[in-house]
Protein backbone atom coordinates (compact mmCIF):
# COMPACT_ATOMS: atom_id res chain seq x y z
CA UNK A 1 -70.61 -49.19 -29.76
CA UNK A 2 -73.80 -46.54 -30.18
CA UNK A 3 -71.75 -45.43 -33.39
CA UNK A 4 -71.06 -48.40 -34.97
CA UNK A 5 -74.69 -48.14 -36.59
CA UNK A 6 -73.64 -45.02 -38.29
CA UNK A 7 -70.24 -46.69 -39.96
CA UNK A 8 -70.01 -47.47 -43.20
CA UNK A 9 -69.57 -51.29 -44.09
CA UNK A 10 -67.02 -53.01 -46.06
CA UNK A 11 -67.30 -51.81 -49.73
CA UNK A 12 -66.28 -54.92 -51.07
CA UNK A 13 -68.62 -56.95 -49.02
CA UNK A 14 -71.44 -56.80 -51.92
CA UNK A 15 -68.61 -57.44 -54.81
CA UNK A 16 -67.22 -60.77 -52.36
CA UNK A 17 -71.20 -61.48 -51.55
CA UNK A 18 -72.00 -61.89 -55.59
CA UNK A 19 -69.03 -63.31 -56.65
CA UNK A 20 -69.74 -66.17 -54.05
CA UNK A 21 -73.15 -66.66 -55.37
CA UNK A 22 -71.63 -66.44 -58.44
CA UNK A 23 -69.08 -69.69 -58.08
CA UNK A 24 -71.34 -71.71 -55.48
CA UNK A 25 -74.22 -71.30 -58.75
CA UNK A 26 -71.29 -72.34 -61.43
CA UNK A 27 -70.05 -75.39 -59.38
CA UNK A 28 -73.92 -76.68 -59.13
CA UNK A 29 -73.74 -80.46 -60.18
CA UNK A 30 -76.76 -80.31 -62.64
CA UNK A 31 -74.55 -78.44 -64.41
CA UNK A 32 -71.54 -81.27 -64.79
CA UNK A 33 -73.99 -84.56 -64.79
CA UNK A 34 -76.91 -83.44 -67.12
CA UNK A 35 -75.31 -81.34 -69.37
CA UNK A 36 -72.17 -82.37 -69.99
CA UNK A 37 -70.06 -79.64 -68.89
CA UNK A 38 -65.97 -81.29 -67.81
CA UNK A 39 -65.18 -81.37 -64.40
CA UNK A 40 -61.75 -79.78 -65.50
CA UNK A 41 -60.43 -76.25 -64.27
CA UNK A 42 -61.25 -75.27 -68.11
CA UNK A 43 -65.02 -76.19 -67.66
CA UNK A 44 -65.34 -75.00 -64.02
CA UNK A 45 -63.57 -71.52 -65.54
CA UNK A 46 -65.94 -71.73 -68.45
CA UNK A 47 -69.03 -72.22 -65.75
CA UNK A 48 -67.83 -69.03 -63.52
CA UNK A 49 -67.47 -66.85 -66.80
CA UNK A 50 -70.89 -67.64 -67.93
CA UNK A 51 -72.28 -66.94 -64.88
CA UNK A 52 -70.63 -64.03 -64.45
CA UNK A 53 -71.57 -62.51 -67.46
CA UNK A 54 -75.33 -63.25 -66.91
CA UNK A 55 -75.05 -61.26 -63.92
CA UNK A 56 -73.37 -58.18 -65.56
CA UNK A 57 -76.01 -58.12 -68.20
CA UNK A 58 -78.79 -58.55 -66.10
CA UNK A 59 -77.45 -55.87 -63.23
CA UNK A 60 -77.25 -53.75 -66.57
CA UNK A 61 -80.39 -54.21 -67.83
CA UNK A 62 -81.96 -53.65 -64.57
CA UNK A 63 -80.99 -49.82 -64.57
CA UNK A 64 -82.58 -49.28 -68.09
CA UNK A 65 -78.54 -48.76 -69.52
CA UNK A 66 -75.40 -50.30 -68.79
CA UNK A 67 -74.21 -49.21 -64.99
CA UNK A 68 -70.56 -48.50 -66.95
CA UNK A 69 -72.32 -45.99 -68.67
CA UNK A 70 -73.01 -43.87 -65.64
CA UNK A 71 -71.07 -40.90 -64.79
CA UNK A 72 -69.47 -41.78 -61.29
CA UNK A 73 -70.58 -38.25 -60.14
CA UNK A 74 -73.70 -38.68 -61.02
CA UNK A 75 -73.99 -42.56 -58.85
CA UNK A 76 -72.30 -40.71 -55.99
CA UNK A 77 -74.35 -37.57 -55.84
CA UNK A 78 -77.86 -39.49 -56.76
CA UNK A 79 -80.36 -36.03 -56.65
CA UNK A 80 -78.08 -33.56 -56.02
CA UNK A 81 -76.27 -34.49 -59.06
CA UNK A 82 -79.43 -33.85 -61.05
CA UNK A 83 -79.81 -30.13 -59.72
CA UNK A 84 -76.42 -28.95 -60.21
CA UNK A 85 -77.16 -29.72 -64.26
C-alpha cells in the first residue's frame, strides 16, 4: 500500500532490536573461555545484566543527562515543547 510509508512502526521494535544485541553480545564465547565467566544460568544472567547496564549508561550519557530525567512532554513535543515554556 501507497500509505504504508506513512505508518508508524512497531514501538517495541527498537526495545526487542537492543535487547537482542544485548544477549547475542552477553552469550559471546570470549566471554566464558578467556575470562572465566560459568556457563551456568547465574553467569549467563550475570553477562546480560552487565551488558545491559553498559547500555543504559552509555544511552544516558549520550544525551548529556540521564534520558529518565526527561520530562515525557518535553521527548514527545521536541521544539514545540521548548516554545510553550
Amino acid at each position: 500500500m501507497i500509505l504504508g510509508a506513512f505508518r508508524r512502526g512497531d514501538p517495541n521494535r527498537n526495545i526487542h532490536g537492543l535487547y537482542g544485541v544485548i544477549v547475542a553480545q552477553a552469550r559471546s564465547p570470549a566471554f566464558y573461555t578467556h575470562y572465566g565467566v560459568s556457563d551456568s544460568v547465574e553467569g549467563r544472567f550475570e553477562l546480560i545484566v552487565l551488558h545491559l547496564v553498559l547500555v543504559l549508561r552509555r544511552l544516558g550519557a549520550k544525551g548529556g543527562r540521564s534520558f529518565r530525567a526527561r520530562p515525557v512532554a518535553r521527548a514527545r513535543l521536541g521544539r514545540r515543547a521548548a516554545i510553550v515554556r
